[in-house]
C-alpha atoms as a PDB file:
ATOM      1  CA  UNK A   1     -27.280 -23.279 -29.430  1.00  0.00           C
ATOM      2  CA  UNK A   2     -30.920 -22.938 -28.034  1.00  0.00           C
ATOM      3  CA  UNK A   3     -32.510 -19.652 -26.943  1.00  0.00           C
ATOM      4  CA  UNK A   4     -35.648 -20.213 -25.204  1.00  0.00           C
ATOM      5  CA  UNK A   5     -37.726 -16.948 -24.551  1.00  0.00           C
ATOM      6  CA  UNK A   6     -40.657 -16.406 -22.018  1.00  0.00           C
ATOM      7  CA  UNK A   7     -42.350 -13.280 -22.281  1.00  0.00           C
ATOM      8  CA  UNK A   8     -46.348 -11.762 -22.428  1.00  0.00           C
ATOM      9  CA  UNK A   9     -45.715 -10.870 -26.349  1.00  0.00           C
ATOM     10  CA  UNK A  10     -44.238 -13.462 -28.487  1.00  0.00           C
ATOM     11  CA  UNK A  11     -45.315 -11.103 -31.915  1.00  0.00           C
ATOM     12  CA  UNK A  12     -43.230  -8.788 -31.030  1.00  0.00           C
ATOM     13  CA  UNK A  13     -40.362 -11.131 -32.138  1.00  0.00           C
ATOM     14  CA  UNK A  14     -41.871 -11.907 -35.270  1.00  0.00           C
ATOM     15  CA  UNK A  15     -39.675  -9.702 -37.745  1.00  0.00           C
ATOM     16  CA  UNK A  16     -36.630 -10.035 -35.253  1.00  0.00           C
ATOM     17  CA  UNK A  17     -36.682 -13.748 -36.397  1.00  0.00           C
ATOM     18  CA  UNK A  18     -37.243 -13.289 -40.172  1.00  0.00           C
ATOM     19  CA  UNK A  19     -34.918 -10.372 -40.975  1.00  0.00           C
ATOM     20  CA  UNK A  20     -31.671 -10.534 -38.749  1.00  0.00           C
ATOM     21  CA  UNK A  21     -28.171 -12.552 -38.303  1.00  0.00           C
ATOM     22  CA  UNK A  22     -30.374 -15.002 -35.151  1.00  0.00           C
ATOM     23  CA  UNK A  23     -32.915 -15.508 -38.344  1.00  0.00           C
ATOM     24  CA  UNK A  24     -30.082 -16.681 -40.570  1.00  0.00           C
ATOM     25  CA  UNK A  25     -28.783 -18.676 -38.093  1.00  0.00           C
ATOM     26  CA  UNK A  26     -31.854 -20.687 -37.485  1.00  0.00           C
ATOM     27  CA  UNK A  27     -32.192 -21.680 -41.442  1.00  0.00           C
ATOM     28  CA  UNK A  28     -28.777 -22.961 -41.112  1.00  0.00           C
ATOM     29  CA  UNK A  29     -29.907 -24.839 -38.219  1.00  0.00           C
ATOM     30  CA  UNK A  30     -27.078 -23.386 -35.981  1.00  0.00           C
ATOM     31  CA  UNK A  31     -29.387 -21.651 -33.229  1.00  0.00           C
ATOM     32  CA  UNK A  32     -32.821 -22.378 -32.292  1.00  0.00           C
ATOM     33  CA  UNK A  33     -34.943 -20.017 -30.602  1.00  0.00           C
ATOM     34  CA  UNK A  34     -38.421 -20.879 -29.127  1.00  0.00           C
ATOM     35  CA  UNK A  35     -40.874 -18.088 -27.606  1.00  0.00           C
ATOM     36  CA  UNK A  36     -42.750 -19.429 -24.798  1.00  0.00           C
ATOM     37  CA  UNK A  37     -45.924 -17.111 -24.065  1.00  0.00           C
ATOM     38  CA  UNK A  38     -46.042 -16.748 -20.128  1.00  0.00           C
ATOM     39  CA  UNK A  39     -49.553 -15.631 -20.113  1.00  0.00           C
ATOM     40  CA  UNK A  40     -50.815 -19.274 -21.865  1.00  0.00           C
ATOM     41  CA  UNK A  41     -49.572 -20.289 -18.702  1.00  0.00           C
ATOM     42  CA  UNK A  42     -51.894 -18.315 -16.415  1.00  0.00           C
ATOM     43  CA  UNK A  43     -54.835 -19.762 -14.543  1.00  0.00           C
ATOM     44  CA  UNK A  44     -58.348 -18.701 -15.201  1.00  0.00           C
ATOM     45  CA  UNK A  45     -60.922 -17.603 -17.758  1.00  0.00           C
ATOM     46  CA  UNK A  46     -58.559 -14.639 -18.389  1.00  0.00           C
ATOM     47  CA  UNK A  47     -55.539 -15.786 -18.745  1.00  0.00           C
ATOM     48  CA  UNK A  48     -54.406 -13.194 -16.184  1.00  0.00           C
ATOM     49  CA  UNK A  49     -50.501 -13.024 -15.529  1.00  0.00           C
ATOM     50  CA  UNK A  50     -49.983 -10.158 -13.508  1.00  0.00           C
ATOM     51  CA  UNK A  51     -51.679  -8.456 -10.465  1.00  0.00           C
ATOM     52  CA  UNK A  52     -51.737  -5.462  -8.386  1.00  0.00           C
ATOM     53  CA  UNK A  53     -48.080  -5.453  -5.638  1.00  0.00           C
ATOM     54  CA  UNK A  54     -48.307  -5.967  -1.903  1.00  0.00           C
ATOM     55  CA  UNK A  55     -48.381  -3.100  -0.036  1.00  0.00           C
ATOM     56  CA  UNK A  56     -49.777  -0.671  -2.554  1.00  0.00           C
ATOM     57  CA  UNK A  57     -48.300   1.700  -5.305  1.00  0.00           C
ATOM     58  CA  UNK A  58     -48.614   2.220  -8.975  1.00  0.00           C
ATOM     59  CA  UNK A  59     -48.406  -0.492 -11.752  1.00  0.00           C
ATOM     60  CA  UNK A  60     -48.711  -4.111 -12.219  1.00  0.00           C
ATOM     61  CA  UNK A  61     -45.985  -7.092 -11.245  1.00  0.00           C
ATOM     62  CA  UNK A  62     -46.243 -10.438 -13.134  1.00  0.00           C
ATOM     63  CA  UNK A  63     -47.141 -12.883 -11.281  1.00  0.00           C
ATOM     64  CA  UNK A  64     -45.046 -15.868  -9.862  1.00  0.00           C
ATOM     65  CA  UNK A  65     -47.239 -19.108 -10.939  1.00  0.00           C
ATOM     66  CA  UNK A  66     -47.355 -18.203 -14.899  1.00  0.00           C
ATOM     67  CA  UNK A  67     -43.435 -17.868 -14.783  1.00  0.00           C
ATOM     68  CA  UNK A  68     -42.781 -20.631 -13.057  1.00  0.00           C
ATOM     69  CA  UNK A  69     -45.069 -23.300 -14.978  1.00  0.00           C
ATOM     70  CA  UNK A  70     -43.544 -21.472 -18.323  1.00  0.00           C
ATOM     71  CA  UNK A  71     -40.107 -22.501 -17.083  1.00  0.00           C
ATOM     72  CA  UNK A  72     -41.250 -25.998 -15.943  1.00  0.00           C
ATOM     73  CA  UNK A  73     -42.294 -26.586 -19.580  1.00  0.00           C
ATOM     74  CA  UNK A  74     -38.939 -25.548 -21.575  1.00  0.00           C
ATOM     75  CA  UNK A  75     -37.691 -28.990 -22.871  1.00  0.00           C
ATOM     76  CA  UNK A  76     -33.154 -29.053 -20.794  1.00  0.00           C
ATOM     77  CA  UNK A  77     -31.032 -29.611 -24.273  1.00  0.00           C
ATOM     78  CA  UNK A  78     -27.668 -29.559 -22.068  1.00  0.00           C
ATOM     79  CA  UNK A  79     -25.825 -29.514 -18.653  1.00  0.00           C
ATOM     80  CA  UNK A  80     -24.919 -26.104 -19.563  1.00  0.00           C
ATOM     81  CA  UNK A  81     -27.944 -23.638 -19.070  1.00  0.00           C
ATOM     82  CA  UNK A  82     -28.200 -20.378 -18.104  1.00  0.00           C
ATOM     83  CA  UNK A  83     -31.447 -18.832 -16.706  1.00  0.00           C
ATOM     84  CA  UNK A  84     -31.315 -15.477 -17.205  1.00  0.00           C
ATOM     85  CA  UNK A  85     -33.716 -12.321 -16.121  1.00  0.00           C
ATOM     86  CA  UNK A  86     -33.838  -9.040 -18.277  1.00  0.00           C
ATOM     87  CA  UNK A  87     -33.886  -6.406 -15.538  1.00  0.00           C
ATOM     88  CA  UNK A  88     -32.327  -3.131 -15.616  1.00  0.00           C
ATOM     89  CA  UNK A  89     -31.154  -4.166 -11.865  1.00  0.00           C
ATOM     90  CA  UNK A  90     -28.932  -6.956 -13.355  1.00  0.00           C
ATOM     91  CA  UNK A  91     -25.637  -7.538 -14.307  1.00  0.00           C
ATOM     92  CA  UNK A  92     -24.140  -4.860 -17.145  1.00  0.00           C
ATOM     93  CA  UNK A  93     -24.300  -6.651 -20.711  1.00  0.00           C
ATOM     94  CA  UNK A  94     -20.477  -6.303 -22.594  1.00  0.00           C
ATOM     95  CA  UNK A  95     -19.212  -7.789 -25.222  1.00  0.00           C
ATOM     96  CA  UNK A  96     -17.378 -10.113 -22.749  1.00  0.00           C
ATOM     97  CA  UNK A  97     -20.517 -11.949 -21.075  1.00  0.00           C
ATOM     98  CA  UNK A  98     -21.703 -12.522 -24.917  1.00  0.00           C
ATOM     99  CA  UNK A  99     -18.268 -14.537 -25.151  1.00  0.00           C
ATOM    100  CA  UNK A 100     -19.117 -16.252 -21.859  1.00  0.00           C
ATOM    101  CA  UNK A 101     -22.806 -17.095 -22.477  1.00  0.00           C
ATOM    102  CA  UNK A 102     -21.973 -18.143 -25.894  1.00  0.00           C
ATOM    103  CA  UNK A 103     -20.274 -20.917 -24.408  1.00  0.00           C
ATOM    104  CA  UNK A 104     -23.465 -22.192 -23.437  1.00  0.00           C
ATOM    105  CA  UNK A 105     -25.489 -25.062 -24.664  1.00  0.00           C
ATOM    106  CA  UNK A 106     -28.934 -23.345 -23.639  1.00  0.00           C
ATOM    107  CA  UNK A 107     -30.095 -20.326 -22.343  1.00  0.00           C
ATOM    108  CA  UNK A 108     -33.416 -18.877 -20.996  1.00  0.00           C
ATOM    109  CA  UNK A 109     -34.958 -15.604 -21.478  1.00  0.00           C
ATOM    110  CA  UNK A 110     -37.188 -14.327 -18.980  1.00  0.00           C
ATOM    111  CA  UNK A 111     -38.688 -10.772 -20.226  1.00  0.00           C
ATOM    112  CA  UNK A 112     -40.367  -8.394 -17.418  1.00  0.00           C
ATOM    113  CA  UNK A 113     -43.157  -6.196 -17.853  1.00  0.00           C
ATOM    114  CA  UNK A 114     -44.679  -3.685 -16.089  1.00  0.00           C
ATOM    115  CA  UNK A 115     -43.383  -2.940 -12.699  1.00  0.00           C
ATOM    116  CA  UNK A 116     -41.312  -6.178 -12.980  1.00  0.00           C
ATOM    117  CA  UNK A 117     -41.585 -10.211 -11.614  1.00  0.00           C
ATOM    118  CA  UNK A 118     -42.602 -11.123  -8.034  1.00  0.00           C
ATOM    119  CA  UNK A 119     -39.039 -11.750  -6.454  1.00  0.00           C
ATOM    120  CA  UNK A 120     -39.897 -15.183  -5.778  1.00  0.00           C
ATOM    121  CA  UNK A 121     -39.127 -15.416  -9.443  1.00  0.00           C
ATOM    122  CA  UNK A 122     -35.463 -14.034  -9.212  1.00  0.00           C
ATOM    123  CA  UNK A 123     -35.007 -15.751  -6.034  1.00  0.00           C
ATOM    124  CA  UNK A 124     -35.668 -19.239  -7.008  1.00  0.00           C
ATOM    125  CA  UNK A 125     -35.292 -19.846 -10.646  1.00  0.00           C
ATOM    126  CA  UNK A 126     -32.727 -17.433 -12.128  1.00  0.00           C
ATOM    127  CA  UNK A 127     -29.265 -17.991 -12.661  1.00  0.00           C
ATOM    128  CA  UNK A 128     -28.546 -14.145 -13.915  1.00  0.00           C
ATOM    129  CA  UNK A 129     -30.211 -10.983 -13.428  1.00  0.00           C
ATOM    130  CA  UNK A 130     -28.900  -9.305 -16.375  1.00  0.00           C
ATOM    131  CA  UNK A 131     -29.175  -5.840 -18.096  1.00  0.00           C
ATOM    132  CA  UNK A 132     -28.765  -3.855 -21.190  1.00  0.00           C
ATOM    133  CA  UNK A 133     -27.974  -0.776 -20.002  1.00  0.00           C
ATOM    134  CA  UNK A 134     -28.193   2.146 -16.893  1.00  0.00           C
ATOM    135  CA  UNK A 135     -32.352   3.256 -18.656  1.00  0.00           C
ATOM    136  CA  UNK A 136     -36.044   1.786 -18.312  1.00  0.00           C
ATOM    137  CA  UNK A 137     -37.931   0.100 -21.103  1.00  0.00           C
ATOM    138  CA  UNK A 138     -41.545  -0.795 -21.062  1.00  0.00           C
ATOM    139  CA  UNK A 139     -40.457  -4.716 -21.171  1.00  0.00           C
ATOM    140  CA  UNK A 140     -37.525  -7.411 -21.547  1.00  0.00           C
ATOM    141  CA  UNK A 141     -38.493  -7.852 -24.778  1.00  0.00           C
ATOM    142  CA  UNK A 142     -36.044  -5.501 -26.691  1.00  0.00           C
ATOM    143  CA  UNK A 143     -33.070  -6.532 -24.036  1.00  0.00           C
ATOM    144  CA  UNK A 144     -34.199 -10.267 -25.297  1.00  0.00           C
ATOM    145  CA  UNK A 145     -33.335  -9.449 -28.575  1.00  0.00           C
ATOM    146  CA  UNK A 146     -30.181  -7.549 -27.711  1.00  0.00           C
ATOM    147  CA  UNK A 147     -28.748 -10.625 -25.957  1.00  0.00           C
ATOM    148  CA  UNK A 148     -30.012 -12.874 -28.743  1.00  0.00           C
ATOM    149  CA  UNK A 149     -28.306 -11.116 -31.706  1.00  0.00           C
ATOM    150  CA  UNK A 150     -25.287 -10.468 -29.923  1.00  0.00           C
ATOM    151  CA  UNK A 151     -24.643 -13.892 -28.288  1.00  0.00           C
ATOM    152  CA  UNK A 152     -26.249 -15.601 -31.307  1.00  0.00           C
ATOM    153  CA  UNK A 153     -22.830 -14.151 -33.834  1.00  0.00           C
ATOM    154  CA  UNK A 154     -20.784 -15.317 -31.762  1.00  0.00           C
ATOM    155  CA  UNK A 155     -21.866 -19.064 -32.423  1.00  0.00           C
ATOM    156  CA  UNK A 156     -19.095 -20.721 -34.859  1.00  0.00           C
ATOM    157  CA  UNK A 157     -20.540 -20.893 -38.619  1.00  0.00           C
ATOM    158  CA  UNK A 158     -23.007 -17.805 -37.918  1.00  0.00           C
ATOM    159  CA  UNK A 159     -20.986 -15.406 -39.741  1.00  0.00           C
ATOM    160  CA  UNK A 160     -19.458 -16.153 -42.987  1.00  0.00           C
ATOM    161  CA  UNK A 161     -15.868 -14.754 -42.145  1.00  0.00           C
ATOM    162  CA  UNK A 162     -14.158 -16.715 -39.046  1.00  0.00           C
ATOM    163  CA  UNK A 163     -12.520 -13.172 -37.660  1.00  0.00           C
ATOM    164  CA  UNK A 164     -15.713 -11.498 -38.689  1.00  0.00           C
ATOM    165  CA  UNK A 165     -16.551 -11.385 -34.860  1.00  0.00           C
ATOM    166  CA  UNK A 166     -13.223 -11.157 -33.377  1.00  0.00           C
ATOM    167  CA  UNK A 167     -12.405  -7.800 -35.162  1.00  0.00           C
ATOM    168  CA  UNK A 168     -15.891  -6.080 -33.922  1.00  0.00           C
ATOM    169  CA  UNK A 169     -15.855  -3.249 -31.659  1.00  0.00           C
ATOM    170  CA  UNK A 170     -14.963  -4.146 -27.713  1.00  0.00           C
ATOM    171  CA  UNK A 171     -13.254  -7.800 -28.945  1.00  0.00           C
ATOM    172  CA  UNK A 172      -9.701  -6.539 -27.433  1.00  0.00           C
ATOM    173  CA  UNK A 173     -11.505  -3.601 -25.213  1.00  0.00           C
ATOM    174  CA  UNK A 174     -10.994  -1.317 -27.991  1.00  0.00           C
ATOM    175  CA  UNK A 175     -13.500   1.041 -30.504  1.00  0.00           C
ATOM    176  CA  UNK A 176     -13.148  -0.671 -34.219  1.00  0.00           C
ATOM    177  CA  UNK A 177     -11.276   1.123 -37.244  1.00  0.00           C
ATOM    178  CA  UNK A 178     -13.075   3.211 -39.726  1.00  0.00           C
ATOM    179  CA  UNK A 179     -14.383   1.127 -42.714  1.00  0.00           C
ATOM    180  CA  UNK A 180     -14.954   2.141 -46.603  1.00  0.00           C
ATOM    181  CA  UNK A 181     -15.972   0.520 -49.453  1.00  0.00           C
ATOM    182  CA  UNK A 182     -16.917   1.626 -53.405  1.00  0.00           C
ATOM    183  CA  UNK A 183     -17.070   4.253 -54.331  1.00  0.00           C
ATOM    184  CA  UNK A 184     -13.301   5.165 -54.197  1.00  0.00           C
ATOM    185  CA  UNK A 185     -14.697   9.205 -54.050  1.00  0.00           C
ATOM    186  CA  UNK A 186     -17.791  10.441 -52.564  1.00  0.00           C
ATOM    187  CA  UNK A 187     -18.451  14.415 -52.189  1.00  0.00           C
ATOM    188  CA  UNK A 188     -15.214  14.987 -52.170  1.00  0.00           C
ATOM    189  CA  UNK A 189     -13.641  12.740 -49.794  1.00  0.00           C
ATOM    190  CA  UNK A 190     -11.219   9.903 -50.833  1.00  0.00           C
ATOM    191  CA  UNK A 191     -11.045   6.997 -49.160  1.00  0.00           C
ATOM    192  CA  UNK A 192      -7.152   6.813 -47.782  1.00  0.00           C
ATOM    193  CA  UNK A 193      -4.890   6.153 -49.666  1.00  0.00           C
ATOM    194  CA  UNK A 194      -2.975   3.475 -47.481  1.00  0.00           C
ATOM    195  CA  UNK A 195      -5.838   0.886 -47.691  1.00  0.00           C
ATOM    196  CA  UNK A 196      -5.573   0.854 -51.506  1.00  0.00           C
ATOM    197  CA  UNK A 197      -1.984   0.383 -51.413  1.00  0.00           C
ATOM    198  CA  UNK A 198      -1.927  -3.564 -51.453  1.00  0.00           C
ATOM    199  CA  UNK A 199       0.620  -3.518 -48.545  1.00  0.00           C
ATOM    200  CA  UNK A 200      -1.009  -5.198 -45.662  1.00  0.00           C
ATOM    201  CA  UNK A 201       1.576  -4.617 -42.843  1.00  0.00           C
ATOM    202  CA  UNK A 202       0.769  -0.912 -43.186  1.00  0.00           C
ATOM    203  CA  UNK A 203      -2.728  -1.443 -43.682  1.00  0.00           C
ATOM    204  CA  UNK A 204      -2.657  -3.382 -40.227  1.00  0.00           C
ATOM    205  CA  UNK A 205      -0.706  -0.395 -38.447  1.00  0.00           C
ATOM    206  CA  UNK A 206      -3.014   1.849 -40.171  1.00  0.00           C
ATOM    207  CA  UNK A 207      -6.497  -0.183 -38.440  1.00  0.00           C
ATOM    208  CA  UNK A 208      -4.712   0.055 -34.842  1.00  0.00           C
ATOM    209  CA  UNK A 209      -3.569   3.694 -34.740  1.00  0.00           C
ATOM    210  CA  UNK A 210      -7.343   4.552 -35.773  1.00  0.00           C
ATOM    211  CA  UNK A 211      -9.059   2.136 -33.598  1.00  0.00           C
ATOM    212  CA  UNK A 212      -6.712   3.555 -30.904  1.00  0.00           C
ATOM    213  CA  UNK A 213      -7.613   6.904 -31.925  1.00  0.00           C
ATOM    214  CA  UNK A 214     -11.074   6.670 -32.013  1.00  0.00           C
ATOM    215  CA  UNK A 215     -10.941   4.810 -28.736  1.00  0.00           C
ATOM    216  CA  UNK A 216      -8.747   7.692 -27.271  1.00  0.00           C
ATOM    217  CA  UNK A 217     -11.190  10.396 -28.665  1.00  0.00           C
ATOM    218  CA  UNK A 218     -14.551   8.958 -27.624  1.00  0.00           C
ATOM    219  CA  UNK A 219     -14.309   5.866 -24.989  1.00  0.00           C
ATOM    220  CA  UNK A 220     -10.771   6.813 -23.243  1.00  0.00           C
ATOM    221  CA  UNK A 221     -12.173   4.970 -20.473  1.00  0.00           C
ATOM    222  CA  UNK A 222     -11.983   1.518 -22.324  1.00  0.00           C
ATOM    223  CA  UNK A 223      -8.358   2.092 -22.258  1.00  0.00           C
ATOM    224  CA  UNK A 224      -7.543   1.495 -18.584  1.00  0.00           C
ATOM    225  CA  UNK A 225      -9.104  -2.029 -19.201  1.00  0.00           C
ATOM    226  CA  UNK A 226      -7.760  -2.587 -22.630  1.00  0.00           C
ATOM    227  CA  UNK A 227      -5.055  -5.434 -23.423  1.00  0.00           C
ATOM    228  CA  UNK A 228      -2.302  -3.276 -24.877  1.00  0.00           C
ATOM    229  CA  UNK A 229       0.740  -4.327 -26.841  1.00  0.00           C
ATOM    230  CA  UNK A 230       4.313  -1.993 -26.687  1.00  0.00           C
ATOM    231  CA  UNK A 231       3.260  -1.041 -30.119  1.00  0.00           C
ATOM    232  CA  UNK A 232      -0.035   0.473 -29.200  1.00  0.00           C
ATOM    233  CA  UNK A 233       1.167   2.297 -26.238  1.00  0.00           C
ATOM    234  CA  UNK A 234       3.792   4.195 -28.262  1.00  0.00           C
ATOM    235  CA  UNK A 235       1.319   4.689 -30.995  1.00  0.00           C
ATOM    236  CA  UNK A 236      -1.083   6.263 -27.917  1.00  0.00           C
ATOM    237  CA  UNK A 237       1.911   8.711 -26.919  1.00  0.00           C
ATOM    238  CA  UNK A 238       1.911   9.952 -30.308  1.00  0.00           C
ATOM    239  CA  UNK A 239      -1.698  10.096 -30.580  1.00  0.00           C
ATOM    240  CA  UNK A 240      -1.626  12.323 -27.356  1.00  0.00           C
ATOM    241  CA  UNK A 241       1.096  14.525 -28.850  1.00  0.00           C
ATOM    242  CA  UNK A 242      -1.149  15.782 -31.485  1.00  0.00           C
END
C-alpha cells in the first residue's frame, strides 16, 4: 500500500518513519510512504505557499496553486485511491474507516496549516475531508501520522500475529481486555489466576466479561453500536447486577 503525503514540513515525519510499526512496514517493503513538500511547489523567489484570506481576518490560508501542482505530481499506483484532507471539519476517524481505507491501493494525504486550504482545494480535488478528533492542531501533520499508523497495521504481513489487529480495541465495537505479562507479582498484585490456568475456554470467557466490563465502565456508549452475542448480553446483566 502507498501513502503519499503533501504537507509544508516533511521533517517533521522524519522519526515517525524510522521508529514506528509504518517504519517497519516500509523495510519489509509492505507500505510505501512518500512526503511531497507543497511549498517546493510554490511560485516565486520565495517559495511562498500561503497568503493573507479574502475578506479580511486573522491568519494565513494555503494557497490553491502549490496544492494543486503537488497533487498533479504524485505518480496513480492503482484504480483505488483515496484523496483525503486532514481537517477537523471532516469525517470522524474510527477504527472502522481504517478497515475501509485499508482496502485501498493508494491514498493521499493533504495536511493543512494555518487557517486551513483555499476551498477550491476541497472542492475539486478531495475525495474525503477527514478528521482525528472534535480539537484544533496547529497542522495535518500529526492527523497524517494518526491515519498512517493506524491504516498502515492493518495491511496483511504488518504485524507478526494474524489476529494481532483483529483483537485491538474498537475491532467488534468493544474496549480490549486487560493484559499482563512477567513478572507473575508486582507490589503486591498478582496477575489472575485464571490466565495461568492453561484452560483456554475460561481464559476466553475471562477476556469478554472484562472487555465488556471495561466497555460498560468507561465507553457504555460503544455498546448501543456493538455486535453482541447471547453470551455477552447475559454476561452484561450480571455485570450491571454488581
Amino acid at each position: 500500500m502507498r501513502f503519499d503525503v503533501l504537507t509544508l514540513f516533511p521533517d517533521l515525519f522524519s522519526s515517525f518513519l524510522k521508529e514506528t510499526i509504518p517504519g517497519r512496514a516500509i523495510a519489509k517493503g509492505l507500505v510505501d510512504i512518500r512526503l511531497i513538500d507543497i511549498r517546493s511547489f510554490a511560485r516565486g523567489p520565495h517559495r511562498v505557499a500561503d497568503d493573507r484570506p479574502y475578506g479580511g481576518g486573522d491568519g494565513m490560508v494555503m494557497k490553491a496553486g502549490p496544492i494543486y501542482r503537488a497533487l498533479e505530481s504524485v505518480e496513480r499506483v492503482g484504480d483505488r485511491i483515496r484523496t483525503i484532507l486532514l481537517t477537523p471539519q471532516g469525517r470522524p476517524f474510527s477504527q472502522s474507516l481504517a478497515w475501509e481505507l485499508s482496502r485501498m491501493e493508494q491514498l493521499v494525504l493533504i495536511c493543512g496549516r494555518y487557517e486551513g486550504v483555499d476551498e477550491r482545494v476541497r472542492t475539486e480535488f478531495v475525495d474525503m475531508d477527514l478528521s482525528i478528533g472534535d480539537y484544533v492542531l496547529s497542522g495535518g501533520e500529526l492527523a497524517a501520522m494518526v491515519v498512517v499508523d493506524a491504516v498502515s497495521r492493518l495491511v496483511s504481513g504488518v504485524l507478526g500475529g494474524e489476529r494481532s489487529n483483529r483483537e485491538d480495541s474498537f475491532e467488534d465495537g468493544l474496549l480490549e481486555y486487560p493484559h499482563y505479562t512477567r513478572p507473575r507479582v508486582f507490589r503486591d498484585q498478582e496477575v489472575p489466576a485464571v490466565l495461568l490456568s492453561g484452560d483456554h475456554e475460561k481464559i476466553r470467557l475471562w477476556r469478554r466479561t472484562e472487555s465488556l466490563r471495561r466497555t460498560l465502565e468507561r465507553r457504555p456508549d460503544l455498546l448501543e453500536k456493538a455486535s453482541l452475542t447471547e453470551e455477552d448480553r447475559e454476561i452484561l446483566a450480571q455485570l450491571r447486577k454488581e
